[in-house]
PDB file of N, CA and C in Angstrom:
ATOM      1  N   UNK A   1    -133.121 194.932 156.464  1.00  0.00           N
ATOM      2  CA  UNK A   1    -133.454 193.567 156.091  1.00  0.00           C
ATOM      3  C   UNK A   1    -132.666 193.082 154.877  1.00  0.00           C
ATOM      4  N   UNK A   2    -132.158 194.188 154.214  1.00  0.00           N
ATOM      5  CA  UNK A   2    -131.295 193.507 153.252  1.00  0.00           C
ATOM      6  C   UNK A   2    -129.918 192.834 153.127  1.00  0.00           C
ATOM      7  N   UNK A   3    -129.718 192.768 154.314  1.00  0.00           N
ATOM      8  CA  UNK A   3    -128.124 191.697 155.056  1.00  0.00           C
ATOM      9  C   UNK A   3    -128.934 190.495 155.472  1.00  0.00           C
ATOM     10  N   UNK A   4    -130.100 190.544 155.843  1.00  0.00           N
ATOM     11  CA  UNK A   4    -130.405 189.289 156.221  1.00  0.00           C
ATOM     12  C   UNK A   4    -130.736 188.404 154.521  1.00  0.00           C
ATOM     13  N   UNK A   5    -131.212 189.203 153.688  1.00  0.00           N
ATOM     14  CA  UNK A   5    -131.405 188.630 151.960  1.00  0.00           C
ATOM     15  C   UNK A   5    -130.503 188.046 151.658  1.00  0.00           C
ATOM     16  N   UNK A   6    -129.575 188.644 151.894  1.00  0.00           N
ATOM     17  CA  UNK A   6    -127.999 188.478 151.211  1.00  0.00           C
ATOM     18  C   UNK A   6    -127.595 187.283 152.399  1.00  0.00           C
ATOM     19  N   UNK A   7    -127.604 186.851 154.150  1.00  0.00           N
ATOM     20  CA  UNK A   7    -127.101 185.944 154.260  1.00  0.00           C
ATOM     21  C   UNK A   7    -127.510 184.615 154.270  1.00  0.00           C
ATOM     22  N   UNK A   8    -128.940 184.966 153.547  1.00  0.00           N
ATOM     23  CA  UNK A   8    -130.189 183.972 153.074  1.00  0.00           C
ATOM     24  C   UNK A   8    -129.813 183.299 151.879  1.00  0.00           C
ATOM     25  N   UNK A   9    -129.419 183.891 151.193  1.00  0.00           N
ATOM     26  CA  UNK A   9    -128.734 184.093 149.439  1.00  0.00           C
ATOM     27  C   UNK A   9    -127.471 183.297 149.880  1.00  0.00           C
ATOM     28  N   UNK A  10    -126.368 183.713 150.802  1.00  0.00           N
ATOM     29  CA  UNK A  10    -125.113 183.240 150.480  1.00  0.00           C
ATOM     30  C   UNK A  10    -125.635 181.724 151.273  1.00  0.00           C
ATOM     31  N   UNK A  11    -126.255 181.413 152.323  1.00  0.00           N
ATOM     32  CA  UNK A  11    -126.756 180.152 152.692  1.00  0.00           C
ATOM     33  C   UNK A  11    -127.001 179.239 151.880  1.00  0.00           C
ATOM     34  N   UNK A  12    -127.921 179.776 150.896  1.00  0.00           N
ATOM     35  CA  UNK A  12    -128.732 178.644 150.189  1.00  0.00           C
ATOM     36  C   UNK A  12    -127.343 177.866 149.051  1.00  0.00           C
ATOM     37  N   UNK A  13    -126.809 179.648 148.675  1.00  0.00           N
ATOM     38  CA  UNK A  13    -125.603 178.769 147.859  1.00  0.00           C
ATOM     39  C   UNK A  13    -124.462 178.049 147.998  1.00  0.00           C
ATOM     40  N   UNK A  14    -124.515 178.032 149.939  1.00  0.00           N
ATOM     41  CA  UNK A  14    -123.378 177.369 150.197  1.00  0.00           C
ATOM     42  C   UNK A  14    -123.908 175.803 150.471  1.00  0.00           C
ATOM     43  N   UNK A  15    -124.997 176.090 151.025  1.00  0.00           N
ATOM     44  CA  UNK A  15    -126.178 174.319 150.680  1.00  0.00           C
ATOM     45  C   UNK A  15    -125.743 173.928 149.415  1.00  0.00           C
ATOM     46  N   UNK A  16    -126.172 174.572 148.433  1.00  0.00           N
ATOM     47  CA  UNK A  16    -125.997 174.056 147.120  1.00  0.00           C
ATOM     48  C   UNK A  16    -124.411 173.104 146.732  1.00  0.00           C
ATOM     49  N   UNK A  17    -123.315 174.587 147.230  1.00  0.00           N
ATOM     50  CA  UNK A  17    -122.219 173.911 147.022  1.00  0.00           C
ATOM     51  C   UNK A  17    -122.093 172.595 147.679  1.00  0.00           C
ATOM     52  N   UNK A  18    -122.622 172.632 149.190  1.00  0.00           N
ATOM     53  CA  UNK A  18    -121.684 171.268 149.875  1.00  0.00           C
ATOM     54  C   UNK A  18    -122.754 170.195 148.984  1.00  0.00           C
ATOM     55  N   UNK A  19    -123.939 170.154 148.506  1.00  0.00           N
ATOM     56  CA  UNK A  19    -124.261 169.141 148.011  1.00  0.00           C
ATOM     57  C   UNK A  19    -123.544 168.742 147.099  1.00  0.00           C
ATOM     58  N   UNK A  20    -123.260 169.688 146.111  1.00  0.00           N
ATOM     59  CA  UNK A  20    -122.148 169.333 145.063  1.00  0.00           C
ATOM     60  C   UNK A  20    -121.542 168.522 145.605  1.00  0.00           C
ATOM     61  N   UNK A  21    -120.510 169.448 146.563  1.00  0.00           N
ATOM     62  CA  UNK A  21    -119.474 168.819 147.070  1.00  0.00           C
ATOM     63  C   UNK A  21    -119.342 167.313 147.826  1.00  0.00           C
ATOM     64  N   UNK A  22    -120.492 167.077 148.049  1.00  0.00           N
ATOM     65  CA  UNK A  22    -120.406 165.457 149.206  1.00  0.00           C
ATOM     66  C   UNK A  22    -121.267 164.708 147.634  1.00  0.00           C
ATOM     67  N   UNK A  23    -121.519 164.995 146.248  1.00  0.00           N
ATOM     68  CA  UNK A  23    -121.712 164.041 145.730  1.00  0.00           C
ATOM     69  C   UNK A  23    -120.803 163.470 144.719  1.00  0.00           C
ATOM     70  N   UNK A  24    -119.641 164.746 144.972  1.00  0.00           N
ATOM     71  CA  UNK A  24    -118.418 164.366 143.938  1.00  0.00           C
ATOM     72  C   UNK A  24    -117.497 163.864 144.940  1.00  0.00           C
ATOM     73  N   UNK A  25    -117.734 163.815 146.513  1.00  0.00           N
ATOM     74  CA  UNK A  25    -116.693 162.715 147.339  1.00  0.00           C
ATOM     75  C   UNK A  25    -117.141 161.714 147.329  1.00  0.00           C
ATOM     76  N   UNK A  26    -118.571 161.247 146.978  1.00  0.00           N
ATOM     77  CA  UNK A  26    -118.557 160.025 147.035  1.00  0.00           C
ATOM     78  C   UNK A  26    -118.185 159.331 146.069  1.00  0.00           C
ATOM     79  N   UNK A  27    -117.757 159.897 144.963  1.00  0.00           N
ATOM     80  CA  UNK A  27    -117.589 158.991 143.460  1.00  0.00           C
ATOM     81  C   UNK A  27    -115.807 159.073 144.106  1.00  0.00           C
ATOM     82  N   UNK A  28    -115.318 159.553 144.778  1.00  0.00           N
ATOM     83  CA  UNK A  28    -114.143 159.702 144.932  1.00  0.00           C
ATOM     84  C   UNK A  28    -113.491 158.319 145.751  1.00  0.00           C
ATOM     85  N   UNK A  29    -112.229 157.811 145.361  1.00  0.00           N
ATOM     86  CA  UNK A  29    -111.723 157.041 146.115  1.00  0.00           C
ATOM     87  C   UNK A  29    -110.169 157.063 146.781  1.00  0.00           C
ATOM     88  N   UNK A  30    -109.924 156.706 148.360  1.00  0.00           N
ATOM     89  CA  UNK A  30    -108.571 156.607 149.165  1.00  0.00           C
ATOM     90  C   UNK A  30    -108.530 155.196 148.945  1.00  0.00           C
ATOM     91  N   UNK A  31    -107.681 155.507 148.778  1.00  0.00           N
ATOM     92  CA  UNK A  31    -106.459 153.943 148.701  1.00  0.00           C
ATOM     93  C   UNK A  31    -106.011 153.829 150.316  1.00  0.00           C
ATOM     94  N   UNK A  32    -106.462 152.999 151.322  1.00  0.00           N
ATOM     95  CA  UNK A  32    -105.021 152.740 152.742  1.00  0.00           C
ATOM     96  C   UNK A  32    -104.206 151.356 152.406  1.00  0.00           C
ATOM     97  N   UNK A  33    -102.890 151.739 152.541  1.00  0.00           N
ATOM     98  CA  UNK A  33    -101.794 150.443 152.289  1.00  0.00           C
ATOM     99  C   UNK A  33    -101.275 150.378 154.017  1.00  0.00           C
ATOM    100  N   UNK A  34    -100.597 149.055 153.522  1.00  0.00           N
ATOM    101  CA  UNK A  34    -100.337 148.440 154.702  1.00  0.00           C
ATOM    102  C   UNK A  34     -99.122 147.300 155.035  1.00  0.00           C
ATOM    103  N   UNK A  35     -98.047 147.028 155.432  1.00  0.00           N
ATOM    104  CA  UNK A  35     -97.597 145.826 155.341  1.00  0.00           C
ATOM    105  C   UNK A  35     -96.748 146.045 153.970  1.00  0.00           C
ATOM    106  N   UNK A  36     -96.001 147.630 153.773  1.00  0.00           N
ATOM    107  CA  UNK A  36     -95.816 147.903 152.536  1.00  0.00           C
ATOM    108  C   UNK A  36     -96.538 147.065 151.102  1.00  0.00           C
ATOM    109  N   UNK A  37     -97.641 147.404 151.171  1.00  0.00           N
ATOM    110  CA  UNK A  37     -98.425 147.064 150.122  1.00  0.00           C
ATOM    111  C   UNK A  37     -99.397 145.521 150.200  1.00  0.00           C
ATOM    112  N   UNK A  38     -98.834 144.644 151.317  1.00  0.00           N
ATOM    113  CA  UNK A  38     -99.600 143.550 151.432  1.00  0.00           C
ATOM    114  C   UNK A  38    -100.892 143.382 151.922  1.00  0.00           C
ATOM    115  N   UNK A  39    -101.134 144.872 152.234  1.00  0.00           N
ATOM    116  CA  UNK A  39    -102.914 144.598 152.222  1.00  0.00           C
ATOM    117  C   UNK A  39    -102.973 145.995 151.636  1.00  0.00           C
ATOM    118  N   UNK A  40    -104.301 146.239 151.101  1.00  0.00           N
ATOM    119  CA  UNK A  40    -104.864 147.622 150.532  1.00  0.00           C
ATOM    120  C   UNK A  40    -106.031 147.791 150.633  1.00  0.00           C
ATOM    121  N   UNK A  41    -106.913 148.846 151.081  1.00  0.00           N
ATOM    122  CA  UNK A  41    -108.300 148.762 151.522  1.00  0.00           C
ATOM    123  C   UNK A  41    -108.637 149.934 150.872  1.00  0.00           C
ATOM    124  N   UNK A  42    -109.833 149.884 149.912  1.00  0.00           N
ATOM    125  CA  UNK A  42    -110.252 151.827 149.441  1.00  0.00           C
ATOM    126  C   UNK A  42    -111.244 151.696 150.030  1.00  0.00           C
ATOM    127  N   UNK A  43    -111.498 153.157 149.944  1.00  0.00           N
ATOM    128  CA  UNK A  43    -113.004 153.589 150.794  1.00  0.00           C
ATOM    129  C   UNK A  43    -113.499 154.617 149.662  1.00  0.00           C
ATOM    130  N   UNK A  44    -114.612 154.550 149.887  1.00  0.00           N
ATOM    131  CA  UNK A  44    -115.313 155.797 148.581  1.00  0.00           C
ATOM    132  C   UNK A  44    -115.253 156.895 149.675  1.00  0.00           C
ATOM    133  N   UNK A  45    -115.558 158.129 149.032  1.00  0.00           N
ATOM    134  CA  UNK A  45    -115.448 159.423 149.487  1.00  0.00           C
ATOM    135  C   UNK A  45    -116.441 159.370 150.811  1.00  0.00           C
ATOM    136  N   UNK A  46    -117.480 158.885 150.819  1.00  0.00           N
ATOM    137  CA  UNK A  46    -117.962 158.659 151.755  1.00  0.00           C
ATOM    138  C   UNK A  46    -117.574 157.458 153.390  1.00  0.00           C
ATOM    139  N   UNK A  47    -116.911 157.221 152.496  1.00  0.00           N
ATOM    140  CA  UNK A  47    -116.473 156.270 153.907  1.00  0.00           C
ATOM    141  C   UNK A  47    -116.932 154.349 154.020  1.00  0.00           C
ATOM    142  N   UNK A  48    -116.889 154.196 152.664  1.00  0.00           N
ATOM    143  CA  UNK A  48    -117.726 153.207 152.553  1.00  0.00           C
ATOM    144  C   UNK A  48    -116.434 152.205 151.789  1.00  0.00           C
ATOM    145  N   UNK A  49    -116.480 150.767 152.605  1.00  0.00           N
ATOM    146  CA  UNK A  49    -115.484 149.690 151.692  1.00  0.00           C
ATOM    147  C   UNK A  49    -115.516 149.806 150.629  1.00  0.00           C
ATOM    148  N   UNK A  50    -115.043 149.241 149.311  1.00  0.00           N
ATOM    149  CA  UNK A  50    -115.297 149.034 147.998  1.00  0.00           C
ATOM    150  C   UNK A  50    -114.460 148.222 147.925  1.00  0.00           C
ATOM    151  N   UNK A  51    -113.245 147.690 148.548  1.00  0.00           N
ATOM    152  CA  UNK A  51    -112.391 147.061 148.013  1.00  0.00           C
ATOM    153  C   UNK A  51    -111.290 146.667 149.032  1.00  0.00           C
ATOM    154  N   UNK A  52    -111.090 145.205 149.003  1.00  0.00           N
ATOM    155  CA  UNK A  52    -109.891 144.980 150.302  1.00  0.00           C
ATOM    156  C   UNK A  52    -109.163 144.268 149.069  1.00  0.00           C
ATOM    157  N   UNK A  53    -107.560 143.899 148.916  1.00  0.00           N
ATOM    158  CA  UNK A  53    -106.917 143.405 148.535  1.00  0.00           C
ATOM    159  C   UNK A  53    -105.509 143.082 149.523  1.00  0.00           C
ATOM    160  N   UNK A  54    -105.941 141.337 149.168  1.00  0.00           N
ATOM    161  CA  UNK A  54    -104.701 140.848 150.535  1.00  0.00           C
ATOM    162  C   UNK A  54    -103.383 139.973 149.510  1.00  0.00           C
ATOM    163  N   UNK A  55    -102.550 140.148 149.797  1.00  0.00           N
ATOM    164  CA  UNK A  55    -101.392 139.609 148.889  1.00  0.00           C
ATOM    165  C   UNK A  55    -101.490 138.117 149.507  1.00  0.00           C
ATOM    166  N   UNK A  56    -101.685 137.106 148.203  1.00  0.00           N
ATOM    167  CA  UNK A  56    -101.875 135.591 148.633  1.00  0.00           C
ATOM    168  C   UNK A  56    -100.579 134.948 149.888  1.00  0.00           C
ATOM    169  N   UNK A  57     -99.495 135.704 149.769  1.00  0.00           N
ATOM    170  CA  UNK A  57     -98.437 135.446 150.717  1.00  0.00           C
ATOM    171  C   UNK A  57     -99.212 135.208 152.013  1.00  0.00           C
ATOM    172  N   UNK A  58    -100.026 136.151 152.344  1.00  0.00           N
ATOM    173  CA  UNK A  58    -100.608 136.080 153.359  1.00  0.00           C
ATOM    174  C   UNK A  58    -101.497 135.333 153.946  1.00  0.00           C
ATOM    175  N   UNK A  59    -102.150 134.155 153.293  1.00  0.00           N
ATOM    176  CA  UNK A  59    -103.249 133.457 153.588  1.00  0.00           C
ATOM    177  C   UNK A  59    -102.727 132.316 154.429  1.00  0.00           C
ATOM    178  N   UNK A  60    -102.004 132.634 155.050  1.00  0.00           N
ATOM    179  CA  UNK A  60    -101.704 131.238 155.429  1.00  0.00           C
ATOM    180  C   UNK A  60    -102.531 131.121 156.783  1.00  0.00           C
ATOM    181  N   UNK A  61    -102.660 129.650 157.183  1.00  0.00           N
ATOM    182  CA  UNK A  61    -103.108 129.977 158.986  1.00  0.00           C
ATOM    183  C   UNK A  61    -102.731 130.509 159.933  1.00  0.00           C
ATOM    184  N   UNK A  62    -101.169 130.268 159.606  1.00  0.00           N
ATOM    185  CA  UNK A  62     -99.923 130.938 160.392  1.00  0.00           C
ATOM    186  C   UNK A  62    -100.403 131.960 160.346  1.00  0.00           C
ATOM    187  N   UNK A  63    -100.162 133.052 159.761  1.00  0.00           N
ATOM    188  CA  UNK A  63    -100.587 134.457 159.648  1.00  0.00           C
ATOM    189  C   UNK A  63    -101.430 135.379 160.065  1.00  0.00           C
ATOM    190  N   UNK A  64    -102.679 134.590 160.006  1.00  0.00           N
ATOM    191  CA  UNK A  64    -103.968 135.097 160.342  1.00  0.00           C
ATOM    192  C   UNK A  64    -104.181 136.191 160.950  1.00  0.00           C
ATOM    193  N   UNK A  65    -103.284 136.087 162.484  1.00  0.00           N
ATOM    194  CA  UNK A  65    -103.053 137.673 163.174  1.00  0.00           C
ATOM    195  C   UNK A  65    -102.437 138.410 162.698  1.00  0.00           C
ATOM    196  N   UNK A  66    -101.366 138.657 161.789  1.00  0.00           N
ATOM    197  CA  UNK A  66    -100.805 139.725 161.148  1.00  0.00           C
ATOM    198  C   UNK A  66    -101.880 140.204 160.191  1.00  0.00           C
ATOM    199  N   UNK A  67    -102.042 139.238 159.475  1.00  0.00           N
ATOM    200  CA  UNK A  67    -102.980 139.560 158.217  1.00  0.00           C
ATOM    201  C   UNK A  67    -104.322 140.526 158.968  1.00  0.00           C
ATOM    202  N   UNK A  68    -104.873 140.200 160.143  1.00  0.00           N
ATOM    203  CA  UNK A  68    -106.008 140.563 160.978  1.00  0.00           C
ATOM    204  C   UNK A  68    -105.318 142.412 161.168  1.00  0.00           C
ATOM    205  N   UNK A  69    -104.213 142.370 161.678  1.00  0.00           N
ATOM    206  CA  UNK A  69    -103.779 143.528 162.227  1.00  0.00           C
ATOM    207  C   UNK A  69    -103.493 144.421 160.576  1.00  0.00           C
ATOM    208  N   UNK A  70    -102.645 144.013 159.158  1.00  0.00           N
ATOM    209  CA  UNK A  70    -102.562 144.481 158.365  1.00  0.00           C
ATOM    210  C   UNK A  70    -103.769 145.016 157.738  1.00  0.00           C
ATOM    211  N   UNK A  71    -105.098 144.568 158.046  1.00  0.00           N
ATOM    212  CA  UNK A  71    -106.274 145.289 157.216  1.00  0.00           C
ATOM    213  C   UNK A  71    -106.569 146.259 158.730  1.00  0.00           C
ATOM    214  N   UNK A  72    -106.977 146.151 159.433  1.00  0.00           N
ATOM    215  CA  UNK A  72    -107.048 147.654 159.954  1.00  0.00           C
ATOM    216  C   UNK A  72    -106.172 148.279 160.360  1.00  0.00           C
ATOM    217  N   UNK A  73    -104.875 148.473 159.975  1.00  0.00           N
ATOM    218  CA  UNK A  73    -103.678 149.490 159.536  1.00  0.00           C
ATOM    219  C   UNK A  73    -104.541 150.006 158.250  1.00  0.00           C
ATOM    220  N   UNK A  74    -104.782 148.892 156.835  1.00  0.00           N
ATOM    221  CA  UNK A  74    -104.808 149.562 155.968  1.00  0.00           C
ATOM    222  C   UNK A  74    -106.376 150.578 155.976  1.00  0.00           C
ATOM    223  N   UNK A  75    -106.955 149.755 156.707  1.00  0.00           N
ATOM    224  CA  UNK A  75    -108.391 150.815 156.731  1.00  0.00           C
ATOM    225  C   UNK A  75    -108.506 151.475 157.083  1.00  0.00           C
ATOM    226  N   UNK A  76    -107.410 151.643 158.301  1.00  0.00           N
ATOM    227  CA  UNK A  76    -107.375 152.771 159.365  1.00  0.00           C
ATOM    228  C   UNK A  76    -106.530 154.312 158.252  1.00  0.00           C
ATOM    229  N   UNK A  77    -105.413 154.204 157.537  1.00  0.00           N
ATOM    230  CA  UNK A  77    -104.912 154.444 157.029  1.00  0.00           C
ATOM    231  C   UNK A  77    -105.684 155.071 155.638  1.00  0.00           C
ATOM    232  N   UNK A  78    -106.481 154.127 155.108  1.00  0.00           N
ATOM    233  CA  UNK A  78    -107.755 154.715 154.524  1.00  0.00           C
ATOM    234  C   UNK A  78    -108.630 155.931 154.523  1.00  0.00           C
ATOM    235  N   UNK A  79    -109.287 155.656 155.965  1.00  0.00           N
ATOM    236  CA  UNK A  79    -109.934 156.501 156.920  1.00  0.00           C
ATOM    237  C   UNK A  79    -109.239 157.452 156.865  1.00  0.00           C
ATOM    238  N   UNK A  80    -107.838 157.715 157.589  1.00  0.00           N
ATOM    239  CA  UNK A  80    -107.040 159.317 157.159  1.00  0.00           C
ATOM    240  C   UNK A  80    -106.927 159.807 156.140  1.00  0.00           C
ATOM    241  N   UNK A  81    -106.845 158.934 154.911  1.00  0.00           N
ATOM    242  CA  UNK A  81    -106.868 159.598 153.738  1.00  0.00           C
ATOM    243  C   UNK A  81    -108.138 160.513 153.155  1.00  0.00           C
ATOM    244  N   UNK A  82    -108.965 159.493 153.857  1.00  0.00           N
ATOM    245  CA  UNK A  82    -110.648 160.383 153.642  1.00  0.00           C
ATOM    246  C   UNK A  82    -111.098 161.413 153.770  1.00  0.00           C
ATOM    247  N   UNK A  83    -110.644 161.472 155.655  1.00  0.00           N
ATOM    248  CA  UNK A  83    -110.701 162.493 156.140  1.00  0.00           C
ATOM    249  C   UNK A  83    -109.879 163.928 155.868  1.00  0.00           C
ATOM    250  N   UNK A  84    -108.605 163.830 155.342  1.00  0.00           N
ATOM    251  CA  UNK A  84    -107.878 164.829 154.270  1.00  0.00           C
ATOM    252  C   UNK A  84    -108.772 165.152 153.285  1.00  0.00           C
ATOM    253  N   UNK A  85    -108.706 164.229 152.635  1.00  0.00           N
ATOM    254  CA  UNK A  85    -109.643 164.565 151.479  1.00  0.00           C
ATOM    255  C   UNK A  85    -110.965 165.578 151.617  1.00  0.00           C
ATOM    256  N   UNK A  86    -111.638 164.790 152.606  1.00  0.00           N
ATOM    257  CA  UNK A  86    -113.081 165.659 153.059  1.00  0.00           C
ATOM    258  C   UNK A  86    -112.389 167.224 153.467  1.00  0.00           C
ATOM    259  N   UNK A  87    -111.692 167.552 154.465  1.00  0.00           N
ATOM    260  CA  UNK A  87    -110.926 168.634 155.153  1.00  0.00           C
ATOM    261  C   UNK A  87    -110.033 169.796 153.959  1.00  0.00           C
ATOM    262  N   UNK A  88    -109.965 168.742 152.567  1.00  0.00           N
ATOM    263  CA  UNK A  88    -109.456 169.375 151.473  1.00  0.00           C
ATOM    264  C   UNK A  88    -110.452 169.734 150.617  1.00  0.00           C
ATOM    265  N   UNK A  89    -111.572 169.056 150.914  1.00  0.00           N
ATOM    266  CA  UNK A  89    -112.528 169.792 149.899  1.00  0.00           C
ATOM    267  C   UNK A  89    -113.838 171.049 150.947  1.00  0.00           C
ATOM    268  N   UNK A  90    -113.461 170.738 151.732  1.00  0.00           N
ATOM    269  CA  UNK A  90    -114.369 171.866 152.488  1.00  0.00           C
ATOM    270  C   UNK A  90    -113.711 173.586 152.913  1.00  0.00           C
ATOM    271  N   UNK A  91    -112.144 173.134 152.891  1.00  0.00           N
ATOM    272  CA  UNK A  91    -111.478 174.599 152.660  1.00  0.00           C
ATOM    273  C   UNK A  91    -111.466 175.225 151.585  1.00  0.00           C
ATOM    274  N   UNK A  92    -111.805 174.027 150.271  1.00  0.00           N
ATOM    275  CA  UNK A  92    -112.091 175.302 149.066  1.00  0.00           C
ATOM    276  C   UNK A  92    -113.064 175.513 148.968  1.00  0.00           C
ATOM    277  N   UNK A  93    -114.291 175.180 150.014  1.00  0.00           N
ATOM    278  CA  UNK A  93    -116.010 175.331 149.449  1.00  0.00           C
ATOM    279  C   UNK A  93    -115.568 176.873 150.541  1.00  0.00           C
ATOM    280  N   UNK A  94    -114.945 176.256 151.897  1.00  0.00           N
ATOM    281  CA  UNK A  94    -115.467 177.749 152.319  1.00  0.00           C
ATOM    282  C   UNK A  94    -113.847 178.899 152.224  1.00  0.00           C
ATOM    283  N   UNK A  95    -113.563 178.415 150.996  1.00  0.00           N
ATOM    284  CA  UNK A  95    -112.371 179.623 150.784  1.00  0.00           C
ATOM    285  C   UNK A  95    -111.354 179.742 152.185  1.00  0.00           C
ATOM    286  N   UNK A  96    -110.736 178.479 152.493  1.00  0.00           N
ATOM    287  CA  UNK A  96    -109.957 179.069 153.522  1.00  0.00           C
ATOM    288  C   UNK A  96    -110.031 179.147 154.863  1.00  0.00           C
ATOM    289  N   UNK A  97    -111.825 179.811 154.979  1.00  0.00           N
ATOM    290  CA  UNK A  97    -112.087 179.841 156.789  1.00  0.00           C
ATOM    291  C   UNK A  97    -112.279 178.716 157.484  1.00  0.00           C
ATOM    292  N   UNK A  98    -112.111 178.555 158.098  1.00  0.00           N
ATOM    293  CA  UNK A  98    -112.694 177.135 159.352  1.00  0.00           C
ATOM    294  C   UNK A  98    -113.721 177.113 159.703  1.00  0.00           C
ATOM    295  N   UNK A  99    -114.595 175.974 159.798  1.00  0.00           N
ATOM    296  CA  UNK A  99    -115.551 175.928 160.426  1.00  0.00           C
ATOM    297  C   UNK A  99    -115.440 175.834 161.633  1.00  0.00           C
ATOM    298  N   UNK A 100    -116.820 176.156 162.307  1.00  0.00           N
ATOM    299  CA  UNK A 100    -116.749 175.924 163.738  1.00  0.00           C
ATOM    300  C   UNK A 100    -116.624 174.607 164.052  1.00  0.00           C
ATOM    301  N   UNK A 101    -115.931 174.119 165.543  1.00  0.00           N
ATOM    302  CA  UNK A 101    -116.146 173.009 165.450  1.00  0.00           C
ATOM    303  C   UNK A 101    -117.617 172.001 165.642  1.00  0.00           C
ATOM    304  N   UNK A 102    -117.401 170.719 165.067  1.00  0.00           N
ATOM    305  CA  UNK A 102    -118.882 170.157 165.121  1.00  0.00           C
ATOM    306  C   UNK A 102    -119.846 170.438 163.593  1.00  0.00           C
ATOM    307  N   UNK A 103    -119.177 171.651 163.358  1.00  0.00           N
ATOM    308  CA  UNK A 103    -120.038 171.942 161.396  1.00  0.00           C
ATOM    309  C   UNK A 103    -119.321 171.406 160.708  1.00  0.00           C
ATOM    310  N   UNK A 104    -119.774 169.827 160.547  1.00  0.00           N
ATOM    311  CA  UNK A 104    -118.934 168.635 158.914  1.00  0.00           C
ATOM    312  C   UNK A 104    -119.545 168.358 158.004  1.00  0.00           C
ATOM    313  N   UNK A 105    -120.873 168.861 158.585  1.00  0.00           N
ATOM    314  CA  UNK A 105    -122.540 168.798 157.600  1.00  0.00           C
ATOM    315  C   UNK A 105    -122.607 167.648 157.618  1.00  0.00           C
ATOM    316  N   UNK A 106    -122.265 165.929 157.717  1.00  0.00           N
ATOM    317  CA  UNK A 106    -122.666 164.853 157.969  1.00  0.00           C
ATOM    318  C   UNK A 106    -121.644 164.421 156.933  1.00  0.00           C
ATOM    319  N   UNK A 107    -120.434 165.030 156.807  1.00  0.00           N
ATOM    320  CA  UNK A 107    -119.640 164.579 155.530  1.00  0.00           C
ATOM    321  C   UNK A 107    -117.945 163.831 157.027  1.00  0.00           C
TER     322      UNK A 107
END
């Protein structure tokens, strides 16, 4: 019974870590650019807007569909950065190994 203590023990502290870990991604922020720089969208570590910035060039009526297509490039672009990020902080929680697939813990 004392492997099961110990993978009771390393459980609880790897709970512990990912909490750490998903409360220092959320203070965290990706930048996605777009339109070399004419739109920019961050997302907090969690995946959440905080911020669109559209270069006034762009407001025109004319535009509208580029401008439409330049923010989800940049969000989309965002989104990958996140997801690195998340994928970069879960190889140093678990040293390297992979998770199975489907274990992201809700991150």
């Amino acid at each position: 019974m004392k492997n099961l203590n110990d993978i009771m023990k390393q459980a609880r502290g790897l709970q512990e870590k990912m909490a750490t870990m998903q409360a220092e991604l959320e203070k965290a922020e990706v930048e996605g650019v777009a339109g070399a720089g004419l739109v920019t969208v961050t997302l907090s570590g969690g995946g959440v807007a905080r911020r669109i910035h559209v270069d006034p060039s762009l407001a025109k009526p004319e535009e509208a569909e580029i401008l439409e297509d330049l923010i989800v490039a940049a969000f989309n672009d965002a989104k990958t950065k996140r997801e690195q990020l998340v994928a970069e902080s879960m190889k140093e929680l678990t040293g390297g190994l992979p998770l199975p697939p489907g274990m992201n813990f809700g991150l």
